[in-house]
N, C-alpha and C. Protein backbone atom coordinates (compact mmCIF):
# COMPACT_ATOMS: atom_id res chain seq x y z
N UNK A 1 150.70 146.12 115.70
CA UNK A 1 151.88 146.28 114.88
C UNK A 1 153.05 146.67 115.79
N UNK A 2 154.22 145.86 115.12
CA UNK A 2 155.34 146.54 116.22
C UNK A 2 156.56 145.81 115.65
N UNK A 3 157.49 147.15 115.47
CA UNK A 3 158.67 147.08 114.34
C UNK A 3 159.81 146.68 116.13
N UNK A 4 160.59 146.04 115.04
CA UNK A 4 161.51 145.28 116.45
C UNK A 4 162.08 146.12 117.13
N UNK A 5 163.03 146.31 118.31
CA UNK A 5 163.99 147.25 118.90
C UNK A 5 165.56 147.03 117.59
N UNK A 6 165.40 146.51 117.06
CA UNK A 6 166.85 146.80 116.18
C UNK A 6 166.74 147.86 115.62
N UNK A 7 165.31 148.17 115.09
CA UNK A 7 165.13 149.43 114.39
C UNK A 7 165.42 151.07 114.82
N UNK A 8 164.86 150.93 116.67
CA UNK A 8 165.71 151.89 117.37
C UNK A 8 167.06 151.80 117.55
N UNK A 9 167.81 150.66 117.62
CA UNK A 9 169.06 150.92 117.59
C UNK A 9 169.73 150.56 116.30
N UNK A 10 169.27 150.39 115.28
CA UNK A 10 170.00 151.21 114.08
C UNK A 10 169.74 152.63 113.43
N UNK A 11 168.76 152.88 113.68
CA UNK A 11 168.62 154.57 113.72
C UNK A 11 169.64 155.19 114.86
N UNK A 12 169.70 154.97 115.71
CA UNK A 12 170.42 155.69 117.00
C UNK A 12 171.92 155.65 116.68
N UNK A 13 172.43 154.63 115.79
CA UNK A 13 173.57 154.13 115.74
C UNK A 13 174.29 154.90 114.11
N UNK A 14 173.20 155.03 113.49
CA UNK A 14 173.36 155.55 112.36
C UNK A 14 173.46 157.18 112.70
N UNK A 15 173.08 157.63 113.66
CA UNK A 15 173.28 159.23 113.63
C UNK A 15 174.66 159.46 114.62
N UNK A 16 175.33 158.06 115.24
CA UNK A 16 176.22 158.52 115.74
C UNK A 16 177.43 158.88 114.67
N UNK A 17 176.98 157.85 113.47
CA UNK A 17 178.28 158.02 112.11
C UNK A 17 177.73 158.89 111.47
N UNK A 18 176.98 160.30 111.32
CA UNK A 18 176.62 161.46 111.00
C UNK A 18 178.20 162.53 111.14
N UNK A 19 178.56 162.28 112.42
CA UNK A 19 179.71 163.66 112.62
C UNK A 19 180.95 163.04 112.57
N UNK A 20 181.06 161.74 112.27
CA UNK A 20 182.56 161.48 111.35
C UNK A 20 183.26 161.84 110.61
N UNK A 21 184.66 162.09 110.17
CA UNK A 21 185.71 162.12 109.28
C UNK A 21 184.47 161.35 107.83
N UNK A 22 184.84 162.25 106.62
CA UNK A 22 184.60 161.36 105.69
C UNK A 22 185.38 160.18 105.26
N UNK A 23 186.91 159.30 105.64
CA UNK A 23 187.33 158.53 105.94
C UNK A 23 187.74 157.66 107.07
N UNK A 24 187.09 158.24 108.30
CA UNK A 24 186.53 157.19 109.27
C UNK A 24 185.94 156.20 109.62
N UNK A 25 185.41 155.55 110.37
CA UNK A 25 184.57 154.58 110.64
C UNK A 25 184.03 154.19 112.14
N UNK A 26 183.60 153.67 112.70
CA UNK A 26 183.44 153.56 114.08
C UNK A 26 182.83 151.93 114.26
N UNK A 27 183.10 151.49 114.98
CA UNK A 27 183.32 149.65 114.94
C UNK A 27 182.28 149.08 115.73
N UNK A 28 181.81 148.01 115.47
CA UNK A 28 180.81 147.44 116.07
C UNK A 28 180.66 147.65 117.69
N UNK A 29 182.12 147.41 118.33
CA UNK A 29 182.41 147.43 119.23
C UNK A 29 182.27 148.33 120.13
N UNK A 30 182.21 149.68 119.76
CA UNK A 30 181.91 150.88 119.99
C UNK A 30 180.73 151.14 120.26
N UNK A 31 180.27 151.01 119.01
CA UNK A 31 178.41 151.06 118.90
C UNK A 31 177.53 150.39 120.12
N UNK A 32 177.92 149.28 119.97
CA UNK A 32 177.57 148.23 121.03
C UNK A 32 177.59 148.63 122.66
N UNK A 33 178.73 148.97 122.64
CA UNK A 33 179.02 149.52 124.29
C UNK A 33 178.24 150.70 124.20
N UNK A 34 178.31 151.81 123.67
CA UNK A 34 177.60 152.93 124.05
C UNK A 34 176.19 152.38 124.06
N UNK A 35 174.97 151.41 123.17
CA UNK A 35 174.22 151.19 123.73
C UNK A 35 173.46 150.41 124.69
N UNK A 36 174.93 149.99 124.86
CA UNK A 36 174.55 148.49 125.95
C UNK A 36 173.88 147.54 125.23
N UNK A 37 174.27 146.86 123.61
CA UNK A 37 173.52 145.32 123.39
C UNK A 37 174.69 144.61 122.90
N UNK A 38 174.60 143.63 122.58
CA UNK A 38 175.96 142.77 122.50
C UNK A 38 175.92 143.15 120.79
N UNK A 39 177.60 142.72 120.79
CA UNK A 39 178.30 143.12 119.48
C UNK A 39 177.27 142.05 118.76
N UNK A 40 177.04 141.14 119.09
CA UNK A 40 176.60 139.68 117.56
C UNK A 40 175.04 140.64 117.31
N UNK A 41 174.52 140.91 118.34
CA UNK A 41 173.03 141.49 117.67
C UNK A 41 173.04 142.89 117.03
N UNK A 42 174.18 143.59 117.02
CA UNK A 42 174.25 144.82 116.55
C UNK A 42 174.74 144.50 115.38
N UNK A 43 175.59 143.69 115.17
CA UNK A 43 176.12 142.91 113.42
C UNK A 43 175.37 142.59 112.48
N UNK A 44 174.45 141.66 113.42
CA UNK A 44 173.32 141.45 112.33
C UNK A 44 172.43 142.43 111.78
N UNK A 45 172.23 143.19 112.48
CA UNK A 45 171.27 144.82 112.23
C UNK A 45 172.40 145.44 111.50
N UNK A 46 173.74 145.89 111.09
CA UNK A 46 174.66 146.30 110.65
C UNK A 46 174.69 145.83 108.81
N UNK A 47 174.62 144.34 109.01
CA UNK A 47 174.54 143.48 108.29
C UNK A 47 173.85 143.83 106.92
N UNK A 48 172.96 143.81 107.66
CA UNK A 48 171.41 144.12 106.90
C UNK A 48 170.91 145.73 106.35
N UNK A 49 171.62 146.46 106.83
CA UNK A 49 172.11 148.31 106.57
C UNK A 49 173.09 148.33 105.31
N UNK A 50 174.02 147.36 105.73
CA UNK A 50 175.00 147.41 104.49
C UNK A 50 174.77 147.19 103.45
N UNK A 51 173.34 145.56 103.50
CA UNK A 51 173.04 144.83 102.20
C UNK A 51 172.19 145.84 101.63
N UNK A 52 171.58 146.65 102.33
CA UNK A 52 170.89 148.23 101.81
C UNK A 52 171.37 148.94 101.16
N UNK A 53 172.29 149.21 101.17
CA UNK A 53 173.35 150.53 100.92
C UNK A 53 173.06 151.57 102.08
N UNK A 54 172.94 151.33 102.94
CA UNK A 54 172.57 152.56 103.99
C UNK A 54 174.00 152.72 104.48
N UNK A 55 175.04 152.00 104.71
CA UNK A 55 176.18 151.72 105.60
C UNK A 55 176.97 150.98 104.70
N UNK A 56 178.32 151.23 105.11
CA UNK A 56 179.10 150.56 104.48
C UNK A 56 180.38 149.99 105.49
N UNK A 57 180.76 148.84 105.34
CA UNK A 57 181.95 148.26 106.18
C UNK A 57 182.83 148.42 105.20
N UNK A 58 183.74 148.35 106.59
CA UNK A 58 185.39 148.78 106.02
C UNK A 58 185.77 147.42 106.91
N UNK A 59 186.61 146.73 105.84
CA UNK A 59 187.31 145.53 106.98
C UNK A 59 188.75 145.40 107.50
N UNK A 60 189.06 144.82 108.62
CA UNK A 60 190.76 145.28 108.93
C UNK A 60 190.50 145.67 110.09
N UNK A 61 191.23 145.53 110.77
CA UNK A 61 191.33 145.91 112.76
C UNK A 61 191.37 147.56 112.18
N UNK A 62 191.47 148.11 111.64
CA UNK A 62 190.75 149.96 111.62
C UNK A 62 189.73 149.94 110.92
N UNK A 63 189.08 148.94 111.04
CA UNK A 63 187.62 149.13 109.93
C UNK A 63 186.09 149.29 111.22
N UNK A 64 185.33 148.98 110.36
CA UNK A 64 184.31 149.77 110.76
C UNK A 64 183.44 150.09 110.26
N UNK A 65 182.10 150.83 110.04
CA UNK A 65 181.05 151.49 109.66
C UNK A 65 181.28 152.72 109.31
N UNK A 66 180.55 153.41 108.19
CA UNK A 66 180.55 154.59 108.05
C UNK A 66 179.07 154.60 107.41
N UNK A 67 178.59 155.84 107.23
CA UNK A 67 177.42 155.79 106.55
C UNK A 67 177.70 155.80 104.91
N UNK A 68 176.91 155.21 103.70
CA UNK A 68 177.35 154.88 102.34
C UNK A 68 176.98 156.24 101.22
N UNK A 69 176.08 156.98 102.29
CA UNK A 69 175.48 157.89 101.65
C UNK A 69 174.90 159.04 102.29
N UNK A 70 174.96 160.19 101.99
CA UNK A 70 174.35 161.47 102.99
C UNK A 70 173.28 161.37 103.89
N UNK A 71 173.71 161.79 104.87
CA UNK A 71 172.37 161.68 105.88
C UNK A 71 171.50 161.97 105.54
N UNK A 72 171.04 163.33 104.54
CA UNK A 72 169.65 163.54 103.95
C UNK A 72 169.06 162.51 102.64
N UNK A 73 169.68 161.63 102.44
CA UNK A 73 169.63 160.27 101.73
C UNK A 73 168.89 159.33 102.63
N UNK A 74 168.89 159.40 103.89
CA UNK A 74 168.87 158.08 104.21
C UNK A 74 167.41 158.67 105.67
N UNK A 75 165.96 157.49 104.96
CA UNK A 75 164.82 157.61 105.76
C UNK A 75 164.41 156.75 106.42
N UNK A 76 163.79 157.16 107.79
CA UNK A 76 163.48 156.15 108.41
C UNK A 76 162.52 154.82 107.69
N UNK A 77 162.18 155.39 106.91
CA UNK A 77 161.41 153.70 106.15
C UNK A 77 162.57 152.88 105.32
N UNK A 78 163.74 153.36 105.07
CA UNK A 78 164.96 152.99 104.55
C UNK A 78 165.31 151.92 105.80
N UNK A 79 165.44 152.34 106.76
CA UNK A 79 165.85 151.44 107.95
C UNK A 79 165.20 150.51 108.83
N UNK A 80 163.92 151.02 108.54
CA UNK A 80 162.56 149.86 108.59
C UNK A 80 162.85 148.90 108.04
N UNK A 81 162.46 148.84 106.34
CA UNK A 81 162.84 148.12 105.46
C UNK A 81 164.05 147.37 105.54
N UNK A 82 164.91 147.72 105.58
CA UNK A 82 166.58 147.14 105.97
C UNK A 82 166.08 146.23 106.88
N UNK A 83 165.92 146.22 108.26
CA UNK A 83 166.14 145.75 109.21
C UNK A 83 164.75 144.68 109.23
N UNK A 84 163.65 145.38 109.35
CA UNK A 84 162.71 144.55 109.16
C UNK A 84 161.70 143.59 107.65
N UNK A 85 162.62 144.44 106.79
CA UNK A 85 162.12 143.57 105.27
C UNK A 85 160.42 144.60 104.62
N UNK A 86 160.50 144.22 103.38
CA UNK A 86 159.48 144.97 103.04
C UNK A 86 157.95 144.55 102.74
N UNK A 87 157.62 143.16 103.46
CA UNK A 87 156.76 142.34 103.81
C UNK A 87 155.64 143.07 104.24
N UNK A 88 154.22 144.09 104.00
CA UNK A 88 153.21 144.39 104.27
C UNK A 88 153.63 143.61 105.75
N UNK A 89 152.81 144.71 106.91
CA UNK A 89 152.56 144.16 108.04
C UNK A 89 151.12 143.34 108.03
N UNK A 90 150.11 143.83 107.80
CA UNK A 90 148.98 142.97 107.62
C UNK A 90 148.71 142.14 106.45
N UNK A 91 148.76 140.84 106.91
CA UNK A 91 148.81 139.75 105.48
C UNK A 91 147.44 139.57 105.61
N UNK A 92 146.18 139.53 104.47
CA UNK A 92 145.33 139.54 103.92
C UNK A 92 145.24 137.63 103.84
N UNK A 93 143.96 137.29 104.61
CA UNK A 93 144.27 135.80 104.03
C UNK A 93 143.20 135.73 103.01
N UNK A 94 142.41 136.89 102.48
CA UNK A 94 140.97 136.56 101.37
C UNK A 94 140.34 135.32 102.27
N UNK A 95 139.93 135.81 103.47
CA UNK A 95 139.13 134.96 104.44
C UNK A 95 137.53 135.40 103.65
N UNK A 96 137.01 136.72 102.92
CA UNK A 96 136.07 136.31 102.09
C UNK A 96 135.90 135.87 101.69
N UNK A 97 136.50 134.74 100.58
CA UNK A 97 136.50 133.88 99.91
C UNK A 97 136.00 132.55 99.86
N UNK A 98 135.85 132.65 101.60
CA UNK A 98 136.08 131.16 101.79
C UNK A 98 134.34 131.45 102.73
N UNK A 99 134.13 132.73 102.30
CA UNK A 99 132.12 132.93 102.53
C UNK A 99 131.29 132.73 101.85
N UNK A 100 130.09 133.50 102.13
CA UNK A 100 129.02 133.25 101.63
C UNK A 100 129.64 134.05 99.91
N UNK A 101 129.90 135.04 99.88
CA UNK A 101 130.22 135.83 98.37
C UNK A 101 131.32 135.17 97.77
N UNK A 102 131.72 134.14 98.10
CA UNK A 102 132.43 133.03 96.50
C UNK A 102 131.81 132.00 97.13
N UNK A 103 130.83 131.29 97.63
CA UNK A 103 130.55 129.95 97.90
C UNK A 103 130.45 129.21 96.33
N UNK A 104 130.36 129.11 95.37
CA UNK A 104 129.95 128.89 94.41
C UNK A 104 131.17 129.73 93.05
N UNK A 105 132.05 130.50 93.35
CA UNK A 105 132.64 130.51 92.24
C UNK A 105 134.24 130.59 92.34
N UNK A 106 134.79 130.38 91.64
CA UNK A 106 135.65 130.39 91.27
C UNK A 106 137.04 131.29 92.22
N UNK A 107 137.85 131.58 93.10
CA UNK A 107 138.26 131.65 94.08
C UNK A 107 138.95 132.97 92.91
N UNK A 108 139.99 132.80 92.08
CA UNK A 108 140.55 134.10 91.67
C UNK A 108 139.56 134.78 90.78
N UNK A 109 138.66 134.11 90.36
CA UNK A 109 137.94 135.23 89.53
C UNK A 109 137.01 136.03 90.87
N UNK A 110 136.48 135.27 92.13
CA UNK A 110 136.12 135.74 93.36
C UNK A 110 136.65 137.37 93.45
N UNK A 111 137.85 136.98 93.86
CA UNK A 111 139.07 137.95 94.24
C UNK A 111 139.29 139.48 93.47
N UNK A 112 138.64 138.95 92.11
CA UNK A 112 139.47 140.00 91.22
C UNK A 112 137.84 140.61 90.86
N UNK A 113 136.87 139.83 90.88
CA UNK A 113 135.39 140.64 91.36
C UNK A 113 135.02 141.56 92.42
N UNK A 114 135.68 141.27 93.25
CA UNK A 114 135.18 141.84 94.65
C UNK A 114 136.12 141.98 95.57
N UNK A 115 137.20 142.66 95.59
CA UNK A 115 138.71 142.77 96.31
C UNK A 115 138.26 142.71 97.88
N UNK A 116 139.16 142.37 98.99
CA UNK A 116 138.85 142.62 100.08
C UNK A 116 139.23 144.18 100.99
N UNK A 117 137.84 144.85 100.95
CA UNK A 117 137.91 146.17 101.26
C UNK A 117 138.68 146.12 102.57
N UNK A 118 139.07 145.31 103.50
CA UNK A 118 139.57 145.13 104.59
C UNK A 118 141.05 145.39 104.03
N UNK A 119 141.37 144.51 103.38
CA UNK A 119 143.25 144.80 102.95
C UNK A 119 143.40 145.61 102.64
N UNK A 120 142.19 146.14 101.23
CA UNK A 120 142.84 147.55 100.31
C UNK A 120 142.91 148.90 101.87
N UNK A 121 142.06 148.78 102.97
CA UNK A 121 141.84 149.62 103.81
C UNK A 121 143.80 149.73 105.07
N UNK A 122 143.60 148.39 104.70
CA UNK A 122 145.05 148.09 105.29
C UNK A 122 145.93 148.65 105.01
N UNK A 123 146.48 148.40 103.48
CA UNK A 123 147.38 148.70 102.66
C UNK A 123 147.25 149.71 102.83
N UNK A 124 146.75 150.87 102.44
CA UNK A 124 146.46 152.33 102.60
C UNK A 124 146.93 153.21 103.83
N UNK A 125 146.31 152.37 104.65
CA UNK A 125 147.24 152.67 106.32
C UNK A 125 148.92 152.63 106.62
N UNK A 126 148.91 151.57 105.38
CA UNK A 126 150.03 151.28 105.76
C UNK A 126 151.02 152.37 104.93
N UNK A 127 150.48 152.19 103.80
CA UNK A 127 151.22 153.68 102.89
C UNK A 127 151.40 154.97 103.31
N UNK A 128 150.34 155.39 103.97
CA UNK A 128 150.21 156.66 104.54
C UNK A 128 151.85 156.63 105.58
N UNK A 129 151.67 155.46 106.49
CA UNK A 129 152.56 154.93 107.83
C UNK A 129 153.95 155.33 106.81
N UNK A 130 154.41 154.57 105.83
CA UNK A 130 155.59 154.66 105.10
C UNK A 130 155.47 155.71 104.38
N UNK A 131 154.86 156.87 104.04
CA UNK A 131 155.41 158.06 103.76
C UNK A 131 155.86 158.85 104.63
N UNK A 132 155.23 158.98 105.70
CA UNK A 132 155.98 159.92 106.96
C UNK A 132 156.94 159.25 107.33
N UNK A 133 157.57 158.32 107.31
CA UNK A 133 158.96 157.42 107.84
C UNK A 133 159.57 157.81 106.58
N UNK A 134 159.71 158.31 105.40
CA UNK A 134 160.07 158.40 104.18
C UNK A 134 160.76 159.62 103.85
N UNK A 135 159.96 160.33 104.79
CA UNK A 135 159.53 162.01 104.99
C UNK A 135 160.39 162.46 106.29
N UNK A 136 160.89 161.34 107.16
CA UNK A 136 162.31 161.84 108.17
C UNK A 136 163.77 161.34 107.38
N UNK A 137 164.45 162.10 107.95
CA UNK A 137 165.47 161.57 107.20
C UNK A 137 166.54 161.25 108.49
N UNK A 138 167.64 160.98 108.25
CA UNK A 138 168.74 160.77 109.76
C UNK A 138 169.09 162.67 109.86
N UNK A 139 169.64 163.57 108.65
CA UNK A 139 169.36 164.53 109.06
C UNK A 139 168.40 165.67 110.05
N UNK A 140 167.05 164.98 109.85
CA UNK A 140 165.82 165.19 110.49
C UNK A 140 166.29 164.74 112.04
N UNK A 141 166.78 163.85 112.15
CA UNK A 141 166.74 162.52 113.63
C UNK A 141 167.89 163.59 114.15
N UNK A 142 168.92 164.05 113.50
CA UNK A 142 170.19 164.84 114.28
C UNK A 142 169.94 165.90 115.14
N UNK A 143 169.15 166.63 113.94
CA UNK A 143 168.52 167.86 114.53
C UNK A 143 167.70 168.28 115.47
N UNK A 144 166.41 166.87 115.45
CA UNK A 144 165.59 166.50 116.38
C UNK A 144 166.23 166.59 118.08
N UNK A 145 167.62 165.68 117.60
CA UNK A 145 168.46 165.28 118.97
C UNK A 145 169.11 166.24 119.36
N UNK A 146 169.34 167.44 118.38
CA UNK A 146 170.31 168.36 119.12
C UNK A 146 169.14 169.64 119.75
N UNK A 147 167.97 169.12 119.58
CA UNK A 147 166.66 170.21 119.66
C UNK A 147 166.42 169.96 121.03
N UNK A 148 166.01 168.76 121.51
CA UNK A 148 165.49 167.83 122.53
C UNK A 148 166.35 167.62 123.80
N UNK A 149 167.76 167.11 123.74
CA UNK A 149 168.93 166.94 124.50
C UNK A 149 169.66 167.55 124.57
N UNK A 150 170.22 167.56 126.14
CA UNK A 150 171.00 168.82 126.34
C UNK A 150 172.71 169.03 125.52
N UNK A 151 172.49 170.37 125.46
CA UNK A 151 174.18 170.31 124.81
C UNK A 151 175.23 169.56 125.26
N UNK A 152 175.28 169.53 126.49
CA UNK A 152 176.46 168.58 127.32
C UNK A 152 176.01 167.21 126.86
N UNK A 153 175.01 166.40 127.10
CA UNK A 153 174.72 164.91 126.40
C UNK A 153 175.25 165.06 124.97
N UNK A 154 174.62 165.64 123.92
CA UNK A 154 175.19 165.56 122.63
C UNK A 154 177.09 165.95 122.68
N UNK A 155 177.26 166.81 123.09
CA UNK A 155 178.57 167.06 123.40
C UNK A 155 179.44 165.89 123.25
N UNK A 156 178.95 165.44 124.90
CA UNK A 156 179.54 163.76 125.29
C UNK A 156 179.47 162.62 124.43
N UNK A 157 178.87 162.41 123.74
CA UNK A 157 178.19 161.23 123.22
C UNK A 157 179.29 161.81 121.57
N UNK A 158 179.49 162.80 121.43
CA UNK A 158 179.93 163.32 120.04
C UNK A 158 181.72 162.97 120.34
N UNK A 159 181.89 163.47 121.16
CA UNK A 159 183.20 162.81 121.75
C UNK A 159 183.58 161.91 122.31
N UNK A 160 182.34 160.83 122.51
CA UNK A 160 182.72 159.66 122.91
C UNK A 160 183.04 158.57 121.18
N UNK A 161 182.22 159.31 120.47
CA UNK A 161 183.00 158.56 119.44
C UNK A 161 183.84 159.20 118.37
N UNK A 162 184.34 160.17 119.12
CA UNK A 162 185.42 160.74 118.41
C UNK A 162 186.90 160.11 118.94
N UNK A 163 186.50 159.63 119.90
CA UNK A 163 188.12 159.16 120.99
C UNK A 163 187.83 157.99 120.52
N UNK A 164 187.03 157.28 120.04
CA UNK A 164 186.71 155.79 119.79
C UNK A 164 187.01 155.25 118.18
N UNK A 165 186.99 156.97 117.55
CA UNK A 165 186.72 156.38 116.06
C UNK A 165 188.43 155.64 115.26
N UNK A 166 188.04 154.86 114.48
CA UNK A 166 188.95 153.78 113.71
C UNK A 166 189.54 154.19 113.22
N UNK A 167 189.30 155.40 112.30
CA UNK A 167 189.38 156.06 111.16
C UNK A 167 190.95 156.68 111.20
């Protein structure tokens, strides 16, 4: 299993619009340079935050990003989902089915006799996986960062998009 790198850099990008003006914004352009990936692949990850409600664009040469809703609103399975869609990672093909235990009957009545303990075991994994991503929030991710990294990095990085912001 393995969630794309957009997902680290829309989390990373989303806690930089945490210490904004509540009528600010901070621009693709911005975002982009501080993490070093090009503006078109950070748009599309942007894109897809917005169609969420996680983020919201502002349009107009002072527009920009802001977050749409409180940081303690917004969980890392929120930005999973966004970015990577809410598509189960393990797709189940009912490869039982096609064994010895339905050779002879009926393929959905098969299915709905005898579920495949392999998926339901899946699914389960996977639920567990999306409650603790559910269970951080970007508040969680701030705090984390101001726990972990030194004051001067957060400092810098807090004023690098304060001299940068649109708003």
């Amino acid at each position: 299993m393995q969630y794309s790198i957009g997902v680290e850099y829309g989390l990373h990008c989303l806690v930089y619009l945490i210490d904004i003006p509540p009528d600010s914004t901070i621009g693709i352009k911005e975002l982009s340079s501080f993490q070093g990936v090009s503006e078109t692949y950070l748009s599309k990850i942007f894109s897809k935050l917005a169609k969420a409600g996680i983020v919201s664009s502002v349009p107009g040469v002072k527009g920009g990003y802001r977050l749409a809703k409180s940081p303690d609103d917004i969980s890392f399975w929120d930005v999973v989902e966004a970015v990577e869609g809410a598509t189960p990672i393990f797709q189940c093909k009912n490869i039982k089915n096609n064994s010895y235990l339905c050779n002879d009957k009926d393929y959905a009545a098969c299915a709905l006799e005898s579920p495949c303990v392999i998926n339901l075991a899946m699914l389960e994994a996977e639920d567990s996986m999306r409650n603790v991503l559910r269970n951080k929030s970007l508040t969680w991710l701030n705090e984390e960062l101001d726990r972990v990294l030194t004051p001067q990095s957060r400092k810098d990085t807090r004023e690098y998009f304060a001299n940068s912001n649109n708003g």
